[in-house]
Protein backbone atom coordinates (compact mmCIF):
# COMPACT_ATOMS: atom_id res chain seq x y z
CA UNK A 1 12.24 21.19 -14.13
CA UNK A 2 11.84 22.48 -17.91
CA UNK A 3 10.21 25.89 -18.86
CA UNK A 4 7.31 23.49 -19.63
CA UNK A 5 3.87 25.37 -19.31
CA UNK A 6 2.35 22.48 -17.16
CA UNK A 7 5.79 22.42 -15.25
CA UNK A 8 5.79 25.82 -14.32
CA UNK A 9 2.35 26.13 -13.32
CA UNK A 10 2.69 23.06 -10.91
CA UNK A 11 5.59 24.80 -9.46
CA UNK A 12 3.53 27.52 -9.02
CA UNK A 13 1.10 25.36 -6.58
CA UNK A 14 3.48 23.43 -4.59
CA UNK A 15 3.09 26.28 -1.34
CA UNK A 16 -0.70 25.89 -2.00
CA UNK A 17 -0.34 21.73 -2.02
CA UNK A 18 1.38 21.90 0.91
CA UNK A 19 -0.79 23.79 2.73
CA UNK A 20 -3.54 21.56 2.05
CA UNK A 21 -1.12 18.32 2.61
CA UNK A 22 -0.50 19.66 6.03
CA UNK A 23 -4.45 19.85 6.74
CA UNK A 24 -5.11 16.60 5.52
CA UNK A 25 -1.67 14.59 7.31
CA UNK A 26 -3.63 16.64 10.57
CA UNK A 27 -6.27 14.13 10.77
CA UNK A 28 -5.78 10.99 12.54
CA UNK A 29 -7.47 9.10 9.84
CA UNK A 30 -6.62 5.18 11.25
CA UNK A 31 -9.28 2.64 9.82
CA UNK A 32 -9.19 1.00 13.46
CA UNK A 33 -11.39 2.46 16.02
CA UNK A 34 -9.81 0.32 18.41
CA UNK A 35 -6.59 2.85 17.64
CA UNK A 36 -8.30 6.01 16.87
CA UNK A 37 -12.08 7.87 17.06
CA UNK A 38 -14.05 6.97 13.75
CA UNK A 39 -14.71 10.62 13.81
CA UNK A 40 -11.22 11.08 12.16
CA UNK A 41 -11.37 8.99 9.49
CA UNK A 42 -14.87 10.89 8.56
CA UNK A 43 -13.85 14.06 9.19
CA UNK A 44 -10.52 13.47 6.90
CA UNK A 45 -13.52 11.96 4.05
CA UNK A 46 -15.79 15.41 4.17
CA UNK A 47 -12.20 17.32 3.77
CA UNK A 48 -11.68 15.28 0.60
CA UNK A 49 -15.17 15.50 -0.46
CA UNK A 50 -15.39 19.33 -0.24
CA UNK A 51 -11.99 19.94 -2.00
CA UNK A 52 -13.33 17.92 -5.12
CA UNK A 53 -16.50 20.58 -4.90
CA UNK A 54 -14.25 22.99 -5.53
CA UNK A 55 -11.99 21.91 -8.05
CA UNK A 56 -15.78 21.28 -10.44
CA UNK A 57 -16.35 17.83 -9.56
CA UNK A 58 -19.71 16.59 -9.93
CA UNK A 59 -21.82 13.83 -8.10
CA UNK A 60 -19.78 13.90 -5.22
CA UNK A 61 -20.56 11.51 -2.05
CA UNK A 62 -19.26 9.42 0.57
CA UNK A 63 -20.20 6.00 -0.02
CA UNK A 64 -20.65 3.39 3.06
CA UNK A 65 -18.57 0.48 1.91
CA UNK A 66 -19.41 -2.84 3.98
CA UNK A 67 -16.71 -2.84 6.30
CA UNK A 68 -17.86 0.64 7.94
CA UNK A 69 -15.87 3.35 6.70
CA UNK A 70 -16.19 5.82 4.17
CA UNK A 71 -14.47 6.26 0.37
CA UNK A 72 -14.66 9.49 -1.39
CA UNK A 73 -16.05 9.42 -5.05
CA UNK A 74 -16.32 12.25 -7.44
CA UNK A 75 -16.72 12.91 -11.12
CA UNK A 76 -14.90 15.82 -13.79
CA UNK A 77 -16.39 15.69 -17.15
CA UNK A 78 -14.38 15.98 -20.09
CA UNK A 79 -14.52 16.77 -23.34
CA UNK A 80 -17.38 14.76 -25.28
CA UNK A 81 -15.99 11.48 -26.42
CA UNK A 82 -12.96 11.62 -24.73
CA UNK A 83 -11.69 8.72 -22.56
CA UNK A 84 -12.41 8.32 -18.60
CA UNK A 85 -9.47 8.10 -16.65
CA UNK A 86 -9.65 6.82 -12.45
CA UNK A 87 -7.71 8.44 -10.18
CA UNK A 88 -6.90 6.07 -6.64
CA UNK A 89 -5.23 7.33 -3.37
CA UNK A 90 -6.52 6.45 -0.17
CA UNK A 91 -6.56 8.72 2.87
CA UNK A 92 -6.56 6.40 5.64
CA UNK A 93 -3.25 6.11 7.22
CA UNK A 94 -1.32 3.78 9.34
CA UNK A 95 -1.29 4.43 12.76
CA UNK A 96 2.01 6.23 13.96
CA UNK A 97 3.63 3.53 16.49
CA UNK A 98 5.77 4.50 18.63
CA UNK A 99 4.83 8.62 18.81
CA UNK A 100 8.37 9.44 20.82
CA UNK A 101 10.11 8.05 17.89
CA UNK A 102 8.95 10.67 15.82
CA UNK A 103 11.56 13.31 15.36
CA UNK A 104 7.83 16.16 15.22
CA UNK A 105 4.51 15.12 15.50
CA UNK A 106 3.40 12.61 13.39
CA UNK A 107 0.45 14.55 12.29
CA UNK A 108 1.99 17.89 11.95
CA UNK A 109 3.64 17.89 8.61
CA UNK A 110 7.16 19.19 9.43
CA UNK A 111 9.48 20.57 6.66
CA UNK A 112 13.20 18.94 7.30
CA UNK A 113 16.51 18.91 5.16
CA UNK A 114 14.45 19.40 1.96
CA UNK A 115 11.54 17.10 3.16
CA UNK A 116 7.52 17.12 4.77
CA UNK A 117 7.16 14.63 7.25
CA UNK A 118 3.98 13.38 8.90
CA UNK A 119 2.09 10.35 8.26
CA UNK A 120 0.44 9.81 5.58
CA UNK A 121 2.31 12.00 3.62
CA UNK A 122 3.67 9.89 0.78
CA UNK A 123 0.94 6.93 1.88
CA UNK A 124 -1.56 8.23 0.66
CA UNK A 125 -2.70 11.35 1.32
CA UNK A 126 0.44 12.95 -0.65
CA UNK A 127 -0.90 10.43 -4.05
CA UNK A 128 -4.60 12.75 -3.33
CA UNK A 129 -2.22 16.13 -3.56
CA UNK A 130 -0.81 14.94 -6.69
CA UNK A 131 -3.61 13.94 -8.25
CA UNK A 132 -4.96 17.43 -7.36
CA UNK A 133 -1.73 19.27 -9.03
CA UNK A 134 -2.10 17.46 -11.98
CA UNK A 135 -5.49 18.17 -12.36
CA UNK A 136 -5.11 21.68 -11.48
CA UNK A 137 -2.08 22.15 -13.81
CA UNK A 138 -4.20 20.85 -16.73
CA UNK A 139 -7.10 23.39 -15.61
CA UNK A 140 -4.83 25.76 -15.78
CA UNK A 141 -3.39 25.14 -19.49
CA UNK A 142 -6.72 24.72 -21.30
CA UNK A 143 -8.53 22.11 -19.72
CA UNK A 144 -8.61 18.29 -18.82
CA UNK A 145 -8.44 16.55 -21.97
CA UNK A 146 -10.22 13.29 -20.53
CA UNK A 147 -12.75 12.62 -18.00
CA UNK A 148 -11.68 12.13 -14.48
CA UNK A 149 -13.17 9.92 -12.16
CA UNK A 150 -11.44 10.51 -8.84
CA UNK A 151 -11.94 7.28 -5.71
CA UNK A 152 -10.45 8.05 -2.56
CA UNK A 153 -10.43 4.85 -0.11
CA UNK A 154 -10.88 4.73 3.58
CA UNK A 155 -9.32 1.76 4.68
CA UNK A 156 -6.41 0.42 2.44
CA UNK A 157 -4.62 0.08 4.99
CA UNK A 158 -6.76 -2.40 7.25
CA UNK A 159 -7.37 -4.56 4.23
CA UNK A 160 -10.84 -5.13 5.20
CA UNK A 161 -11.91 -5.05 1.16
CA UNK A 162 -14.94 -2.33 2.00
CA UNK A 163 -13.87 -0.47 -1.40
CA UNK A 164 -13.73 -3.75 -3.34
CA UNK A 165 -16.84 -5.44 -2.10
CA UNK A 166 -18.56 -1.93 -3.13
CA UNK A 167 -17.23 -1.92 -6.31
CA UNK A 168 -18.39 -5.41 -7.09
CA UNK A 169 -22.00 -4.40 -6.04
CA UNK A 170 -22.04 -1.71 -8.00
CA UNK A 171 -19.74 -1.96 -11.46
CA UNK A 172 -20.54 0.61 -13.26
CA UNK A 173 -19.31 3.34 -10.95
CA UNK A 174 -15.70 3.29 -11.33
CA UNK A 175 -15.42 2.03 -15.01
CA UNK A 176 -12.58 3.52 -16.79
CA UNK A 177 -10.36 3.05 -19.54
CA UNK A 178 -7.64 4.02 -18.04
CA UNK A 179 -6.64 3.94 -14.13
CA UNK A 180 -3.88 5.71 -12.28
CA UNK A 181 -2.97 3.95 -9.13
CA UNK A 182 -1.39 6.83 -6.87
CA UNK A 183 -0.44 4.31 -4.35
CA UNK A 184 3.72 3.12 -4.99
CA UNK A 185 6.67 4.70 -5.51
CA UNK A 186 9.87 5.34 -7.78
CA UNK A 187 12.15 2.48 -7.21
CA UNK A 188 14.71 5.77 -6.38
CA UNK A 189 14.28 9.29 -5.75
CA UNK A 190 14.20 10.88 -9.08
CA UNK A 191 14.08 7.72 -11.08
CA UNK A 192 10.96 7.61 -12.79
CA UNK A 193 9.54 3.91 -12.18
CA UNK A 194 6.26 2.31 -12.63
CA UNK A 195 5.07 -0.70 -10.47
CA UNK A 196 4.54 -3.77 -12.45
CA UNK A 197 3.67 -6.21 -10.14
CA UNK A 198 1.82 -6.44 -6.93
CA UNK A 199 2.15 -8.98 -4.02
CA UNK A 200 -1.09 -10.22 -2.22
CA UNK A 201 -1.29 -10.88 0.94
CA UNK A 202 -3.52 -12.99 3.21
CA UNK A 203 -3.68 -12.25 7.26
CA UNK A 204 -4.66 -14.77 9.74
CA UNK A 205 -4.93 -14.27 13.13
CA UNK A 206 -3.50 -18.07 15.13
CA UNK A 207 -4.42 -19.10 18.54
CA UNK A 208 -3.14 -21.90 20.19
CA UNK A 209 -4.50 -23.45 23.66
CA UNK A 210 -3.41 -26.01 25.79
CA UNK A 211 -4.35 -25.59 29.53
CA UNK A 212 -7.92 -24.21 30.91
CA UNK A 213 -5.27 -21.25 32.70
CA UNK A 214 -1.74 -20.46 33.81
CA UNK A 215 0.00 -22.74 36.33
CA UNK A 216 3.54 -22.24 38.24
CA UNK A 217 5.83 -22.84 36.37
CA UNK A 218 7.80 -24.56 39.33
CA UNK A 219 5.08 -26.77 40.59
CA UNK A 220 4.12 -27.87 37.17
CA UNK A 221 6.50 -26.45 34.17
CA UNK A 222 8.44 -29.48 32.32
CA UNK A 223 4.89 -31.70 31.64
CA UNK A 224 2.13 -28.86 31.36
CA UNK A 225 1.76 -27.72 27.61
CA UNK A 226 3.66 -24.45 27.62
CA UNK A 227 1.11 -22.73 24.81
CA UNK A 228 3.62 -19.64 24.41
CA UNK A 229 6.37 -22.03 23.49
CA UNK A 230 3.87 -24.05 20.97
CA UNK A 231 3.37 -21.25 18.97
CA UNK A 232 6.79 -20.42 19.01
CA UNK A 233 7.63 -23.57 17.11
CA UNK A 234 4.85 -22.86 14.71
CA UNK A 235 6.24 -19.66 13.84
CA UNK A 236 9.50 -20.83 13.34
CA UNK A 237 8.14 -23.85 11.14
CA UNK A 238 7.20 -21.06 8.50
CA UNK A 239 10.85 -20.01 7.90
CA UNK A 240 13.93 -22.23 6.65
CA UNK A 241 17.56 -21.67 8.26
CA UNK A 242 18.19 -19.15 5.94
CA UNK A 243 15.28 -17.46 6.50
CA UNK A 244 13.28 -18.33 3.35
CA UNK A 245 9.72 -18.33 4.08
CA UNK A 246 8.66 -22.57 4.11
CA UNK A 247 4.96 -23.07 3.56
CA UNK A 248 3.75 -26.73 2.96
CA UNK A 249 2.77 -26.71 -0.80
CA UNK A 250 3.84 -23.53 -1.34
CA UNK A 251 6.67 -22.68 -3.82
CA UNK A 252 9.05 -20.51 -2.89
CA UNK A 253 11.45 -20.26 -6.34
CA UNK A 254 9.77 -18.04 -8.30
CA UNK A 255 12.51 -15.42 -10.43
CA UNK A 256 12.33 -11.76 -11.00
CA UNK A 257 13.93 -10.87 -14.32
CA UNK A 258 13.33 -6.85 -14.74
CA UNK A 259 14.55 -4.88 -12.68
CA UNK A 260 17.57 -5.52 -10.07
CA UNK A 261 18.04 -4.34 -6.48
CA UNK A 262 21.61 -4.93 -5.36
CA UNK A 263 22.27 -6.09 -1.95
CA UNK A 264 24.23 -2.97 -0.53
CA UNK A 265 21.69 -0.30 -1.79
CA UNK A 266 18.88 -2.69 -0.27
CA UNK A 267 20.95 -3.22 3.43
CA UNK A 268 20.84 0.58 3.58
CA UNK A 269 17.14 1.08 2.39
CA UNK A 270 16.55 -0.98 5.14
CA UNK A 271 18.73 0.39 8.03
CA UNK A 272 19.99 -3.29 8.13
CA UNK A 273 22.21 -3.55 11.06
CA UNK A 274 26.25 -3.87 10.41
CA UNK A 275 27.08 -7.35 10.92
CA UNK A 276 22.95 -8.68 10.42
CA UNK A 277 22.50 -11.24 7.36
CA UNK A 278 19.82 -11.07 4.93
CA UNK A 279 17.50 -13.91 4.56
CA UNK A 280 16.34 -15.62 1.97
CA UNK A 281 17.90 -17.10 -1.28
CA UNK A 282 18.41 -15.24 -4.82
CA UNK A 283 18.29 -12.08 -5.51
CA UNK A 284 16.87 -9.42 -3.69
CA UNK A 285 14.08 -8.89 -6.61
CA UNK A 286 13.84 -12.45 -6.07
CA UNK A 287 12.57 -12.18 -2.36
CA UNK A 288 10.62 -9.01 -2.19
CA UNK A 289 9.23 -8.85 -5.26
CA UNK A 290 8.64 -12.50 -6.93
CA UNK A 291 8.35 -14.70 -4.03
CA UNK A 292 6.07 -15.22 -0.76
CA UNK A 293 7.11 -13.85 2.42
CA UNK A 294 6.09 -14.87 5.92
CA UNK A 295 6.05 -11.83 8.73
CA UNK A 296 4.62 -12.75 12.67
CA UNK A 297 3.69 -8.93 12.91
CA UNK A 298 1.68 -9.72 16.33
CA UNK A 299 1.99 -11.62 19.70
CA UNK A 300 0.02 -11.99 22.55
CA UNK A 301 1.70 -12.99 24.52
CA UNK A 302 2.85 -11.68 28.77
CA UNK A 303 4.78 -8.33 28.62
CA UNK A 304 8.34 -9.08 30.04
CA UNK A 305 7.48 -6.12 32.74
CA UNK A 306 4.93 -7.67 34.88
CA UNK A 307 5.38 -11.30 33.65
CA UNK A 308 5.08 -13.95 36.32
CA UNK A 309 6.73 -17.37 36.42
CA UNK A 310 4.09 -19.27 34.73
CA UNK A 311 3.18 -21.78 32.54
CA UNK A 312 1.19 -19.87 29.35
CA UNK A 313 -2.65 -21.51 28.68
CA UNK A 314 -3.38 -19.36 25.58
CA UNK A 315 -1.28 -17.32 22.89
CA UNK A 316 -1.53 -16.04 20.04
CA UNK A 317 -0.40 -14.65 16.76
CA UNK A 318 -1.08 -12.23 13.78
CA UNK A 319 0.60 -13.27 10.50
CA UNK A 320 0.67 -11.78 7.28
CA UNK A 321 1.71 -13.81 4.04
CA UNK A 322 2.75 -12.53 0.93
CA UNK A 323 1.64 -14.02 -2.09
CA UNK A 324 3.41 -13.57 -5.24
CA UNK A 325 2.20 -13.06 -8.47
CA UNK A 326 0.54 -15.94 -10.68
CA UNK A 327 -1.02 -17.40 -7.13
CA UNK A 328 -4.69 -16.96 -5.74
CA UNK A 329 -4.73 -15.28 -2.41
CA UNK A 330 -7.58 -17.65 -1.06
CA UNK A 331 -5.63 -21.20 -2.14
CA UNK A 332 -2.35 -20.02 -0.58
CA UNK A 333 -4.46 -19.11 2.64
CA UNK A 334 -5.84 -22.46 2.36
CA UNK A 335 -1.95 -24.03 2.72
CA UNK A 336 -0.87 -21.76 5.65
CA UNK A 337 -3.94 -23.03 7.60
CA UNK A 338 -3.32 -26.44 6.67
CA UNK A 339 0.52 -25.84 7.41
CA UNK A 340 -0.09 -24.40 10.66
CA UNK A 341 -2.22 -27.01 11.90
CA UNK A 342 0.45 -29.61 10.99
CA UNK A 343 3.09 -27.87 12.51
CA UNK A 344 1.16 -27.24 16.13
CA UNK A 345 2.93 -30.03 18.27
CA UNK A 346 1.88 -31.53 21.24
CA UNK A 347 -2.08 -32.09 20.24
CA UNK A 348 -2.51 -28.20 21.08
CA UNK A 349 -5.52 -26.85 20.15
CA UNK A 350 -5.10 -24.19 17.39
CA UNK A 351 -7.53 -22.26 15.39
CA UNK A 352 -6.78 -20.02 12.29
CA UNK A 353 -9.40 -17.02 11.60
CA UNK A 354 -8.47 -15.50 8.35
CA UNK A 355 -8.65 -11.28 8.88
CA UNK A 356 -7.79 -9.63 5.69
CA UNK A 357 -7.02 -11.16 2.11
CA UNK A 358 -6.17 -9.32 -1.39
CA UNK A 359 -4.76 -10.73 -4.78
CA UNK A 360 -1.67 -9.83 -6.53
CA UNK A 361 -1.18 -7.89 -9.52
CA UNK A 362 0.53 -8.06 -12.57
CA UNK A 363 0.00 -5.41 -15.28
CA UNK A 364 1.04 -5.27 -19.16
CA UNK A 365 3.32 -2.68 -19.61
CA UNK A 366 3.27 -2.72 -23.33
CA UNK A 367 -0.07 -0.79 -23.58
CA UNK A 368 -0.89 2.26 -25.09
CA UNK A 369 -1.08 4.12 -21.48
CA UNK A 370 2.17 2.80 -20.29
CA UNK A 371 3.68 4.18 -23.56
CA UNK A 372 1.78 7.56 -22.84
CA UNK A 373 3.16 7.53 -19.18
CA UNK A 374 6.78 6.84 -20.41
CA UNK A 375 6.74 9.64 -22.97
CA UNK A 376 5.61 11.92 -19.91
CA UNK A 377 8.19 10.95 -17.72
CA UNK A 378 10.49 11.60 -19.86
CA UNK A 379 9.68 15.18 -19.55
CA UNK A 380 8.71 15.66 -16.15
CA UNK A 381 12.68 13.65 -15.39
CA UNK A 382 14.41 15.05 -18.34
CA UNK A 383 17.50 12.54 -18.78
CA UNK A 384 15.82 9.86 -17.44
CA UNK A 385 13.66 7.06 -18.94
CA UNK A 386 10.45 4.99 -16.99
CA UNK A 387 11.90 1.67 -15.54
CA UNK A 388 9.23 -1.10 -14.52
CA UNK A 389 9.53 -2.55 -10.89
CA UNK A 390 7.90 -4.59 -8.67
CA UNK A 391 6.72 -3.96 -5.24
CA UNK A 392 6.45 -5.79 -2.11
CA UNK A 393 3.61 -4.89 -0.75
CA UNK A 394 -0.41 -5.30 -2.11
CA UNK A 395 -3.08 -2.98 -3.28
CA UNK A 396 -6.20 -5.56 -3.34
CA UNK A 397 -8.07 -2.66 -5.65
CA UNK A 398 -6.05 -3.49 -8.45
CA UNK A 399 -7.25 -7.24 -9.01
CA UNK A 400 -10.88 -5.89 -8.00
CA UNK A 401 -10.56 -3.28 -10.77
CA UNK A 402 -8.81 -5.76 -13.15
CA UNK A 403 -11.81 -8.07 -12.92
CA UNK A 404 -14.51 -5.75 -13.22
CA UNK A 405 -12.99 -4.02 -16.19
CA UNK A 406 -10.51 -6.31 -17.82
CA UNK A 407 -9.64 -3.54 -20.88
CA UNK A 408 -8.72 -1.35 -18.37
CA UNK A 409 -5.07 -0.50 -18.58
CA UNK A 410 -3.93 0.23 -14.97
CA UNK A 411 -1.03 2.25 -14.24
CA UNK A 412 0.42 2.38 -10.29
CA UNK A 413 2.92 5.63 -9.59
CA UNK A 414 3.10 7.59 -6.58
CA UNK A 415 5.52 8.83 -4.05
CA UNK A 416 7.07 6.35 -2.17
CA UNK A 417 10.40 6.02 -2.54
CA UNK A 418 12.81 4.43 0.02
CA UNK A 419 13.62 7.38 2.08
CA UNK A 420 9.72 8.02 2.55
CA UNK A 421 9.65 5.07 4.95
CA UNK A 422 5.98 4.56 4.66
CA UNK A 423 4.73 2.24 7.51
CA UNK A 424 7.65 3.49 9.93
CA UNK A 425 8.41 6.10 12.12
CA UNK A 426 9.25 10.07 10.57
CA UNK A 427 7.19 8.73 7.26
CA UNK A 428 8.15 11.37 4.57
CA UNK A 429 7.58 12.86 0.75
CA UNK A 430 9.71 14.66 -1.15
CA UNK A 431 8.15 17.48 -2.51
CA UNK A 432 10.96 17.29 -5.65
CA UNK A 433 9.10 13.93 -6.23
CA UNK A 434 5.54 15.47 -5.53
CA UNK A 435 6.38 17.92 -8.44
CA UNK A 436 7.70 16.03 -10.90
CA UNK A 437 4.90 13.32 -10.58
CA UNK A 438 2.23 15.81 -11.06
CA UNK A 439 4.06 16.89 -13.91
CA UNK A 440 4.17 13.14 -15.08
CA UNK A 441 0.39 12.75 -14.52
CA UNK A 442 -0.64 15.67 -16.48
CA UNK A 443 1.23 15.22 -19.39
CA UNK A 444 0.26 11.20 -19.27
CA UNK A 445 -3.52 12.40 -19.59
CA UNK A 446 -2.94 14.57 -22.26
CA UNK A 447 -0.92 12.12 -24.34
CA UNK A 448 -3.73 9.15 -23.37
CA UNK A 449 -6.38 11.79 -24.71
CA UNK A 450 -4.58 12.40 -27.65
CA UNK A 451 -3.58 8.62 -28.21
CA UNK A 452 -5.63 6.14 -26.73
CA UNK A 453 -8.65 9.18 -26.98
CA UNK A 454 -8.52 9.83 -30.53
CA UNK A 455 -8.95 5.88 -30.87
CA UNK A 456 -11.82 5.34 -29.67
């Protein structure tokens, strides 16, 4: 890093922000009490809530958002007539599959060739940490030069929309001119990269039924409805032979012209297997960041250990769609029911039960804040200037936030770079990444105060 005064104080608090990561990656904070006690995902919001008590912040609470769990709001005033920034992470987490695969405990952050793993640590409890750094970096030179709204969600990763729904009944609580999504990732480690784009997604949960229960597969398989193998050819109606995702009505073209992410660096990103194709058409912008894609992420369906020789009466399916941007979330739904009913052969019965929705995102990088975060990174990555990506996944927030304040400029950063492997097993940060992004976000509100601030 430079000699910097915000630099070196921030890497003067990385033992202290790793102390506190560790506490916070402790609690099993899964939105799904199905998965995991409620109690953790509460006890992980009064952690957050008490550390914004101390760092000053005022009007502090835990608001009850619609779908039952918890998001963590607090306010830092700055100086008068400066602008308001919001601050996002979200502390819920997802939960750890398989535990064995975990090279230590998934929540016991575990320092490893240069890393801290545990879950949750770069998604998204690490993006609360660097918010924190920044903020305390800034205290620590003279002050926050804007005012700070912090909003710390408790279910991001369900999708259930509790933070959004709350936001739309009550606008005025997170208005901003300026918002910092701590939720994405530098394209690479160490390349300084802003997300410019957002996928939605929609979830729907498929049954299909065709007997009133399981028969022998001997005494009556070859004329009785096999519902298992009905929904089998659904699910493979939704991809093409090359593996391109094939919704009725649904285009599947779209280009991605920023950016590139060649093939080899993306097979080993992925851990594809030597030998294994890629699917899909174009380029690999093309497919994960410009165009919908189709994942069965669920089955119910008889465990191979156990299973009997019978014919299946029932099974079902939990698929997730990704919707590019420049499509409604809700219309595209609308064409994988429609599609999935079509495809259900035999006169099965099927029913589609939508369980989680959110919009995609698309954001203008030629505004005053990205300018302001590009100048920063340039310090906090010396050598290196911003690049604009897309990402994959969704962050329904943003569209919520983009709707209720449309002069908003929002911003998404954070530490999820490929090696973190968010959403997988031995989820990581680097702390090298932790650091310089505090770094980044400090110096970004300074030069927004000093810009977009002294314009208002």
């Amino acid at each position: 890093m430079t000699a910097d005064p915000i630099a070196e104080t921030v890497a003067s608090l990385l033992p202290r922000a790793k102390a506190e990561l560790a506490e916070l990656v402790a609690f099993r904070s899964v939105a799904d009490p199905a998965q995991f006690p409620k109690s953790e995902c509460e006890a992980a919001a009064r952690w957050c809530a008490d550390v914004l008590r101390a760092e000053g912040f005022e009007d502090v609470a835990l608001l009850d958002t619609p779908d039952g769990t918890q998001s963590v709001y607090g306010f830092l005033p700055g100086p008068a007539g400066a602008p308001t920034v919001l601050l996002y992470a979200h502390y819920d987490v997802q939960p750890p599959l398989d535990e064995d695969a975990w090279l230590s405990p998934p929540f016991e952050l575990t320092e490893r060739d240069g890393r801290w793993y545990g879950r949750g640590s770069a998604d998204c409890k690490g993006g609360f940490i660097m918010h924190l750094l920044a903020l305390r970096a800034l205290k620590a030179n003279g002050g926050a030069p804007v005012s700070v709204k912090m909003i710390l969600e408790g279910s991001e990763e369900q999708g259930t929309g509790g933070l959004e729904r709350y936001a739309e009944a009550h606008p005025e609580l997170l208005a901003a001119d300026a918002v910092v999504i701590g939720d994405s990732g530098n394209f690479r480690e160490g390349l300084p990269t802003v997300t410019a784009t957002l996928r939605g997604m929609t979830l729907v949960k498929v049954r299909v039924d065709t007997l009133a229960g399981n028969l022998h597969s001997g005494q009556f398989g070859g004329a009785a409805p096999d519902a298992l193998a009905a929904l089998i050819r659904v699910l493979d109606s939704l991809r093409a032979e090359d593996g391109s995702t094939t919704v009725d009505g649904l285009d599947a073209g779209q280009s991605w012209t920023g950016l590139q992410y060649p093939e080899d660096d993306f097979r080993r990103d992925a851990k594809v297997l030597d030998g294994v194709e890629l699917t899909g058409s174009g380029t690999v912008a093309d497919r994960i960041w410009a165009r919908p894609s189709v994942t069965v992420i669920g089955i119910d369906c008889p465990a191979v250990t156990g299973a009997t020789p019978s014919v299946q009466s029932s099974a079902g399916a939990l698929i997730s769609l990704r919707v590019p941007p420049g499509r409604d979330a809700a219309e595209v739904t609308k064409l994988l029911t429609a599609h999935i009913q079509a495809h259900t052969p035999w006169g099965a019965r099927v029913s589609v039960e939508q369980s989680g929705q959110g919009q995609p995102f698309q954001a203008d990088v030629s505004s005053p804040a990205y300018t302001a975060m590009a100048d920063a990174m340039r310090v906090a990555y010396p050598g290196q200037e911003m690049q604009a990506s897309g990402m994959g996944g969704s962050i329904p927030l943003c569209n919520t936030l983009g709707t209720l304040y449309p002069d908003a400029e929002i911003l998404l950063i954070g530490l999820s770079e490929p090696k973190a492997q968010i959403h997988a097993v031995n989820e990581s940060v680097s702390p090298e990444e932790l650091e310089r992004l505090s770094v980044a976000e400090a110096l970004f509100l300074r030069n927004y105060a000093a810009g977009e601030g002294a314009s208002r």
